[in-house]
Protein backbone atom coordinates (compact mmCIF):
# COMPACT_ATOMS: atom_id res chain seq x y z
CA UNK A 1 111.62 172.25 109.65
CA UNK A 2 108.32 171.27 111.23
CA UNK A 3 105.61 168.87 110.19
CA UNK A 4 103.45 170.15 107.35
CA UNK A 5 106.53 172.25 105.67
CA UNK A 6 106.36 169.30 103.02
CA UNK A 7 102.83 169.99 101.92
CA UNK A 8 103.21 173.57 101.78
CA UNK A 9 106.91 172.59 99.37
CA UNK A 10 104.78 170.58 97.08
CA UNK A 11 101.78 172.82 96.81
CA UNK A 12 104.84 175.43 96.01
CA UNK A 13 106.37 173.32 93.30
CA UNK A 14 103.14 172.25 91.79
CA UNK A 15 102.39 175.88 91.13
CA UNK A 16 105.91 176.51 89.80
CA UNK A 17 105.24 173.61 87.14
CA UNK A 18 108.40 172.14 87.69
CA UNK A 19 109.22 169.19 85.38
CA UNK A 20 110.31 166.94 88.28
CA UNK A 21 109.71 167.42 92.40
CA UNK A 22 113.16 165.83 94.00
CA UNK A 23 113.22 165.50 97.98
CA UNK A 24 116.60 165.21 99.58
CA UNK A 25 114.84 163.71 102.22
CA UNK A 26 113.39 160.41 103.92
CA UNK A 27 110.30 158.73 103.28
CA UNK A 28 108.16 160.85 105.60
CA UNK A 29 109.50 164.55 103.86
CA UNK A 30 108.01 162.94 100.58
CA UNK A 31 104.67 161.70 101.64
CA UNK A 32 103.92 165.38 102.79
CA UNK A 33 105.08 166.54 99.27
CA UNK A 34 103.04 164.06 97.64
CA UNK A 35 99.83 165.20 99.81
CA UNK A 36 100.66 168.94 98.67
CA UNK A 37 101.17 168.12 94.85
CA UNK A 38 98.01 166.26 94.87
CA UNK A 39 96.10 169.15 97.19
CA UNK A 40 97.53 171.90 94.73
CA UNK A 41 96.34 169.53 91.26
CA UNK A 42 93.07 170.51 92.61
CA UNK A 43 92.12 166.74 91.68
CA UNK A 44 90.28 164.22 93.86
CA UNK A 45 92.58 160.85 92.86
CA UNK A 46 96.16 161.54 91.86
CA UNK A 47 96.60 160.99 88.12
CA UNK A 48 100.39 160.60 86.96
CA UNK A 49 99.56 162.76 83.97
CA UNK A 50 98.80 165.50 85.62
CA UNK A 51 101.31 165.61 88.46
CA UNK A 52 105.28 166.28 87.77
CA UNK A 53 107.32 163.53 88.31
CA UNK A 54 108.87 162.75 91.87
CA UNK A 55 112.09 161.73 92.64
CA UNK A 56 114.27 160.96 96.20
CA UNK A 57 118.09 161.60 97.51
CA UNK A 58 118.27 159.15 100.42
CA UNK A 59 118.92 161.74 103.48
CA UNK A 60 116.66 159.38 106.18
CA UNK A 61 116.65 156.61 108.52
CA UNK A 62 114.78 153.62 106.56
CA UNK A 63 114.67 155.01 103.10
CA UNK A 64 112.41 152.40 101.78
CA UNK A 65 111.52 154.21 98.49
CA UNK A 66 115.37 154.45 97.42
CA UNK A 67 116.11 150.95 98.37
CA UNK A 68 113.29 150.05 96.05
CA UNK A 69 114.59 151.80 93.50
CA UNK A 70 117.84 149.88 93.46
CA UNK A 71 120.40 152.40 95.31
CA UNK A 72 121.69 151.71 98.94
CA UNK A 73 120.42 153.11 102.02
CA UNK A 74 122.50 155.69 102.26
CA UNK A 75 124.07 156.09 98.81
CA UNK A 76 122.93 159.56 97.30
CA UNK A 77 125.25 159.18 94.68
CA UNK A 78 124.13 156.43 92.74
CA UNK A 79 120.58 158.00 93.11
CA UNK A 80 121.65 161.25 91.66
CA UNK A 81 123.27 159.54 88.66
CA UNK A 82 119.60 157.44 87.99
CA UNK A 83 118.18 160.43 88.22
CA UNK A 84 120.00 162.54 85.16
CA UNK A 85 120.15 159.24 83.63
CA UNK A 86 115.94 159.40 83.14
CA UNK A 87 115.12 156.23 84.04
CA UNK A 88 111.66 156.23 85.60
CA UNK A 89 108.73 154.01 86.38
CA UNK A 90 104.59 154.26 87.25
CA UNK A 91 104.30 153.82 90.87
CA UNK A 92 100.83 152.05 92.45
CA UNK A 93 99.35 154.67 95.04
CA UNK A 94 97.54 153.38 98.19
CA UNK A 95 94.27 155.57 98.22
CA UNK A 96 93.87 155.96 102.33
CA UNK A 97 89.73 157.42 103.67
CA UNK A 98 89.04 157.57 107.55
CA UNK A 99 86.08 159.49 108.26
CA UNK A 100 86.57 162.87 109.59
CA UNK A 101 89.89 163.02 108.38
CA UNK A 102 91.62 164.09 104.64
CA UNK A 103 92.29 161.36 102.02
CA UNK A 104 95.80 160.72 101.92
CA UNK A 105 98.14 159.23 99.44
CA UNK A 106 100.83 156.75 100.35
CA UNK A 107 103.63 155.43 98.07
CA UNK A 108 105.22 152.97 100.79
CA UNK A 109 103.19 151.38 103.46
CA UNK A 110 100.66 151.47 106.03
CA UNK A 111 101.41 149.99 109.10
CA UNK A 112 99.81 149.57 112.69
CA UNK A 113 100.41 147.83 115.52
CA UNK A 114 104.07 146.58 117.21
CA UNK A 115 105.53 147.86 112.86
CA UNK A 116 104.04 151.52 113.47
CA UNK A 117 104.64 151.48 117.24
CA UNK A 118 108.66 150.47 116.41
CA UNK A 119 108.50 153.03 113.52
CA UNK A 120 106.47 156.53 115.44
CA UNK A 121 107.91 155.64 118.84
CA UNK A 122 111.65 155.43 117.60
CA UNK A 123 111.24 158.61 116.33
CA UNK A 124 113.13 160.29 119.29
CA UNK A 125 116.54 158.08 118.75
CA UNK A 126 116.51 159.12 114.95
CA UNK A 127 120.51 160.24 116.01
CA UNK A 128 121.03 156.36 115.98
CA UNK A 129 120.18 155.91 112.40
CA UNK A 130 118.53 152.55 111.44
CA UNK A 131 119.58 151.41 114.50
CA UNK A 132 116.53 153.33 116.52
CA UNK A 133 113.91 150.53 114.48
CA UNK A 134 116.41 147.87 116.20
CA UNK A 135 116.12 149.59 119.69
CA UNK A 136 112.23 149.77 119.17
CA UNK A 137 111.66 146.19 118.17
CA UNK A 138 113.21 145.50 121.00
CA UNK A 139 111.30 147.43 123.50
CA UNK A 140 107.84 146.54 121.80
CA UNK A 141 108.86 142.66 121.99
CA UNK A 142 109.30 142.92 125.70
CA UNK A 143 106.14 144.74 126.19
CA UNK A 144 104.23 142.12 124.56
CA UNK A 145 101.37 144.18 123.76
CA UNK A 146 98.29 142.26 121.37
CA UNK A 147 95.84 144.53 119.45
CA UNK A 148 92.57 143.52 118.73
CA UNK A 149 90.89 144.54 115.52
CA UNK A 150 88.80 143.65 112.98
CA UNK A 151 90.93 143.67 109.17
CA UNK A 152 88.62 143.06 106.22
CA UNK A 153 90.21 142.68 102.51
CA UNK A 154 89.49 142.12 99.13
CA UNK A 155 92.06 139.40 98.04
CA UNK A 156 93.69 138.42 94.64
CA UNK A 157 95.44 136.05 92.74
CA UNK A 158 98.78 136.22 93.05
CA UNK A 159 99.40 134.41 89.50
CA UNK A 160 96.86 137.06 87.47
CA UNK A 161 98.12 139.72 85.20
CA UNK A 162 98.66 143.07 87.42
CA UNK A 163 96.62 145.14 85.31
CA UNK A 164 93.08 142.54 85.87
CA UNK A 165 92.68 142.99 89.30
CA UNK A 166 93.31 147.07 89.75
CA UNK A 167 90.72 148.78 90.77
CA UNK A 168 89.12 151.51 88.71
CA UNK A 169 89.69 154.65 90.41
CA UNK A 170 87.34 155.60 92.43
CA UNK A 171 85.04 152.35 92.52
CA UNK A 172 82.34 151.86 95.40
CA UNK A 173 84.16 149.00 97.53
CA UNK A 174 81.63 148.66 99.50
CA UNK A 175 79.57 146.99 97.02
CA UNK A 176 82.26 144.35 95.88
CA UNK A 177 80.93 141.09 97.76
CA UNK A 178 84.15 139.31 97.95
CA UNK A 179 85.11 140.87 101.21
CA UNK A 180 87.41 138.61 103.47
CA UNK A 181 87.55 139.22 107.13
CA UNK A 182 89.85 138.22 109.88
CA UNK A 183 88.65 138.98 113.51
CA UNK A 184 91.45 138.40 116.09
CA UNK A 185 94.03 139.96 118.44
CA UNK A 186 97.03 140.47 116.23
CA UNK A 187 100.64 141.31 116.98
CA UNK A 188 101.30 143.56 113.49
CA UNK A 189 100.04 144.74 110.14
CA UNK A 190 101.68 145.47 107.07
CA UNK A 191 101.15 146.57 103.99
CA UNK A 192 103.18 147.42 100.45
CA UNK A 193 103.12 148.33 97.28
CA UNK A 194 106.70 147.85 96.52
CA UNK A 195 109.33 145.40 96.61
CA UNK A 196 111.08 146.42 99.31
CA UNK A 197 110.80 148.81 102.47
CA UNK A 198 113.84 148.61 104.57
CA UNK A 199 117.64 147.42 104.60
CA UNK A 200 117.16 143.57 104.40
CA UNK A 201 113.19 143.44 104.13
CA UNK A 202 112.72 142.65 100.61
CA UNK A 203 109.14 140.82 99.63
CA UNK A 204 111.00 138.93 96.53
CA UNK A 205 109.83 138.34 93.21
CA UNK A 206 105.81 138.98 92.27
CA UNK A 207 106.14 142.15 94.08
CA UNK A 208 106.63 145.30 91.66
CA UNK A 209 105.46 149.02 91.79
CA UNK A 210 102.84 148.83 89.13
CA UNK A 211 100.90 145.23 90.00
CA UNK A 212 98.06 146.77 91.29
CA UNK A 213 97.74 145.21 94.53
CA UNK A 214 99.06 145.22 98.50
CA UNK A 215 101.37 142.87 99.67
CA UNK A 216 99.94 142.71 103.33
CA UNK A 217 101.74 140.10 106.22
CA UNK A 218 99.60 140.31 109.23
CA UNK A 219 101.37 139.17 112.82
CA UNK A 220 98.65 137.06 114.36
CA UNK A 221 98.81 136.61 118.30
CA UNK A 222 97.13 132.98 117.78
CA UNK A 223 97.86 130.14 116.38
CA UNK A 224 95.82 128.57 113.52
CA UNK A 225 96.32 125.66 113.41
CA UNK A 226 93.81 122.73 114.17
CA UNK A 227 93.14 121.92 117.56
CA UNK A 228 95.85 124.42 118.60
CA UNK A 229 95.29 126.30 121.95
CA UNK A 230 95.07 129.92 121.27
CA UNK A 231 97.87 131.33 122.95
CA UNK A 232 100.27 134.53 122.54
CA UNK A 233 103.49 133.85 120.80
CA UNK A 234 106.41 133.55 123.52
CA UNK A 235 109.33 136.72 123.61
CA UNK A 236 111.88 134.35 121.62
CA UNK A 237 108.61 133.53 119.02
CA UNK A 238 108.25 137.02 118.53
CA UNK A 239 112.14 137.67 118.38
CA UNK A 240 112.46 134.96 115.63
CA UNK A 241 109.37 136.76 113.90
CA UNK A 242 110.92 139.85 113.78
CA UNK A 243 113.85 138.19 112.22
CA UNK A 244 111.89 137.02 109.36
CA UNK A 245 111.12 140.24 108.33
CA UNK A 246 114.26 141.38 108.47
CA UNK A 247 115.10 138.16 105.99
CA UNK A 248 115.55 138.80 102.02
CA UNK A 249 112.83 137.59 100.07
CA UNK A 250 110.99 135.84 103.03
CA UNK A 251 107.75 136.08 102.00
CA UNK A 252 108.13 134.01 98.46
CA UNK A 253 110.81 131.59 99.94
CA UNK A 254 108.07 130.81 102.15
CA UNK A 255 109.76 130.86 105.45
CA UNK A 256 107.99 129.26 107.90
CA UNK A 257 106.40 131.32 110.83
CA UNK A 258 102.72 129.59 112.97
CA UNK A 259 102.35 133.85 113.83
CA UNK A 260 102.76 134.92 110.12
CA UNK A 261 99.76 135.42 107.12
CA UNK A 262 100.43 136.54 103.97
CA UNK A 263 97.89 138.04 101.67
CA UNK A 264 97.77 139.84 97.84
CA UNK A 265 94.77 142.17 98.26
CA UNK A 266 93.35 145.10 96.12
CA UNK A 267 91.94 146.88 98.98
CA UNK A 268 91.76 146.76 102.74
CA UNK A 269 89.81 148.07 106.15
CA UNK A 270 91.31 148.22 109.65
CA UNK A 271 89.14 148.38 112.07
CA UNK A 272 90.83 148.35 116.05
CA UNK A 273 88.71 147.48 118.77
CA UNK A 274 88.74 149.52 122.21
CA UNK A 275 89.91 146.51 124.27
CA UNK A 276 93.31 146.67 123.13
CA UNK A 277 96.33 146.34 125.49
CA UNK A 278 97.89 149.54 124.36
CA UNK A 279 96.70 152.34 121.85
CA UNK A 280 98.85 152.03 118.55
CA UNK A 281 98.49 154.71 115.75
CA UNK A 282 98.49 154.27 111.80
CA UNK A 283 101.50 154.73 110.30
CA UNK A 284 101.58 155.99 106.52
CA UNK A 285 105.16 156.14 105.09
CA UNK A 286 106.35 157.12 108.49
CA UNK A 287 104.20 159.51 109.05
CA UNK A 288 101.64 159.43 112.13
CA UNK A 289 97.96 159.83 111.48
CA UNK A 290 96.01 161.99 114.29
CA UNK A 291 92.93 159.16 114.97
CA UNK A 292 93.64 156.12 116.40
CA UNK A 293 90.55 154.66 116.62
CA UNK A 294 88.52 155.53 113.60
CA UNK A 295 88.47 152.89 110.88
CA UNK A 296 91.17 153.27 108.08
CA UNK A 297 89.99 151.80 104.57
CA UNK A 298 92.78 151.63 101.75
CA UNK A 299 92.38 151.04 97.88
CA UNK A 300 94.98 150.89 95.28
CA UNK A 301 95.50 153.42 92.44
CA UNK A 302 97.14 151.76 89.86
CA UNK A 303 100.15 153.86 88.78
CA UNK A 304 99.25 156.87 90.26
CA UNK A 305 102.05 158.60 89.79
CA UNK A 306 105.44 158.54 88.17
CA UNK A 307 108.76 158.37 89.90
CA UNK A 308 112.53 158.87 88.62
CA UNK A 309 115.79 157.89 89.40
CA UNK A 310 115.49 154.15 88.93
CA UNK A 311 118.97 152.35 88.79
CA UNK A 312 119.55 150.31 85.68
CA UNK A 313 120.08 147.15 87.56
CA UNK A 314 116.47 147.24 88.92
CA UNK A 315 114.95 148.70 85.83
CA UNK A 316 115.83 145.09 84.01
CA UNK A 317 114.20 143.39 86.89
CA UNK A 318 110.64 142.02 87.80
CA UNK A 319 110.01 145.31 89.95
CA UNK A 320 109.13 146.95 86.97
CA UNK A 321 107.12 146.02 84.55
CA UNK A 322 106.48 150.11 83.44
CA UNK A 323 110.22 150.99 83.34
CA UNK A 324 110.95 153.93 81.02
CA UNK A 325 113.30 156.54 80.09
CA UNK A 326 112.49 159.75 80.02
C-alpha cells in the first residue's frame, strides 16, 4: 500500500520460513521484499542458501524480471505454470554502498540519468501502462538535459568463463588497480545483470543471470571520435538512440550509435558532479534512492540468490547456464 510495506512482507515471510517468497507484483514490490528477506537473514551479503527462493506474477508496468524469465509482459499465466513446474535458476545480485545510506540489493538494474528520470518521473501516468516510459522518453528528449559525472569500472572480458571474473563476496575494490574511468557529461547510464529489462530491450546472447558481471551502455553527450567537435547529440540523435534500446538484441548485433558505449564490468562507481543541468536520482529496480548526490559504488554477487518460475523455452537457452528443477 505504501513504500516500505515490501520490506516489512519479506522480513514477515523470512520469519515464517516459507519454502518460496512469490510477489504478484512489479519489479519495484520485489526489490523491497528482497531488502526485507536479506534484513531479516540477519546476514551482511545475501547468500542463496540461506534465503527462500523468490518468485514473480507479472502485475506491473515494465516487468523486466518476468520478461527475463521467458513469460510475456503481462502473461501471469504462463508464469504461474513455470512456477509449479520448479524450474529455477541462481540469479547474480548487484551489491549497491553509498555512504550514509543502507546497502541494498538489486536483481535488475541501476540506472541514472535521462533511463531513471523516464523511469521515477513516469511514475504518476502508471494508469497508461508501458506507455508512461514512452510519454517520459519523450519529455526527457525535449528537455535535453546532460549530466556530468565521473563513472569508474572494473571491466572484463566478455569471452572469459562467467565464474573467473566474479568477485569474491565481499572483496576490498578499492584495492583492485585495474580501475577504468570515464569523465564526461553523459546523456544515460545503465546497468544489468540479466538478459533483458523491458518489452523489446533484450541485450542478446553473452548476457545470462549467473555470468558474474554488468552489462552497462552508457549515453555519452560527446562524440569520440578523432578530431570530432564535442557537441550534444541533436533531438532526432537522441530519438534514434532511444530507439536502439528499444531494439532486440542491439547491443551484440552491434548497432551502430557515435552516443552509445558498451562495457562488461564486475563492479562500478558513479560519481555526479554538482554542475549538472538538472538533478537526476538513482534508480534501483524502479525504485528511487533518497541521495542524489552521494557516490553510488556497485559490485556483483555471483548468484546471490535463487529465483523460480523459469519457462522451459528460456531454461534451454544461453540465459542460463544454472538452470534447475526443483
Amino acid at each position: 500500500k505504501s513504500g516500505g510495506d515490501g520490506v516489512r512482507l519479506g522480513e514477515m515471510a523470512f520469519q515464517s520460513d516459507h519454502d518460496v517468497v512469490v510477489c504478484v507484483s512489479g519489479d519495484g514490490v520485489l526489490h523491497e521484499v528482497l531488502q526485507g528477506l536479506v534484513k531479516a537473514s540477519g546476514e551482511a551479503l545475501p547468500q542463496s542458501d540461506l534465503l527462500p527462493p523468490i518468485a514473480i506474477v507479472p502485475a506491473g508496468s515494465g516487468n523486466g524480471l518476468s520478461l527475463s524469465l521467458g513469460h510475456g509482459r503481462k502473461n501471469p499465466a504462463s508464469s504461474v505454470c513455470a512456477l509449479i513446474d520448479g524450474h529455477g535458476a541462481s540469479l547474480d545480485l548487484a551489491h549497491i554502498t553509498q555512504q550514509g545510506q543502507p546497502d541494498r540489493f538489486s536483481f535488475l538494474t541501476v540506472s541514472w540519468a535521462m533511463v531513471s528520470d523516464v523511469d521515477l518521473e513516469s511514475e504518476k501516468w502508471r494508469s497508461f501502462g508501458s506507455a508512461r516510459f514512452t510519454v517520459g522518453a519523450v519529455i526527457s528528449i525535449f528537455r535535453c538535459a546532460k549530466y556530468g559525472c565521473t563513472i569508474d569500472y572494473i571491466p572484463v572480458d566478455e569471452d572469459t568463463a562467467f565464474d573467473s571474473h566474479a568477485p569474491h563476496k565481499g572483496s576490498d575494490l578499492s584495492k583492485q588497480e585495474d580501475w577504468h574511468r570515464i569523465d564526461d557529461d553523459v546523456l544515460l547510464f545503465l546497468a544489468t545483470n540479466v538478459p533483458c529489462i523491458g518489452e523489446g530491450m533484450h541485450f542478446g546472447t553473452g548476457v545470462s543471470f549467473g555470468d558474474g558481471t554488468f552489462d552497462i551502455v552508457i549515453g555519452r553527450c560527446h562524440n569520440e571520435t578523432p578530431n570530432a567537435t564535442k557537441t550534444m547529440p541533436s533531438r532526432m540523435a537522441m530519438i534514434k538512440l532511444f530507439d536502439k534500446l528499444s531494439s532486440i538484441n542491439w547491443l551484440h548485433s552491434r548497432i551502430a550509435s557515435r552516443h552509445l558505449e558498451y562495457v562488461k564490468a564486475k563492479a562500478f562507481r558513479i560519481t555526479p558532479k554538482a554542475t549538472n543541468d538538472r538533478q537526476s536520482y538513482f534508480d534501483i529496480d524502479g525504485e528511487k534512492l533518497p541521495d542524489p548526490t552521494t557516490p553510488l559504488q556497485a559490485d556483483v554477487l555471483h548468484c546471490g540468490c535463487s529465483i523460480l518460475g523459469v519457462s522451459q523455452s528460456a531454461s534451454r537457452t544461453q540465459f542460463f547456464p544454472s538452470s534447475s528443477t526443483v
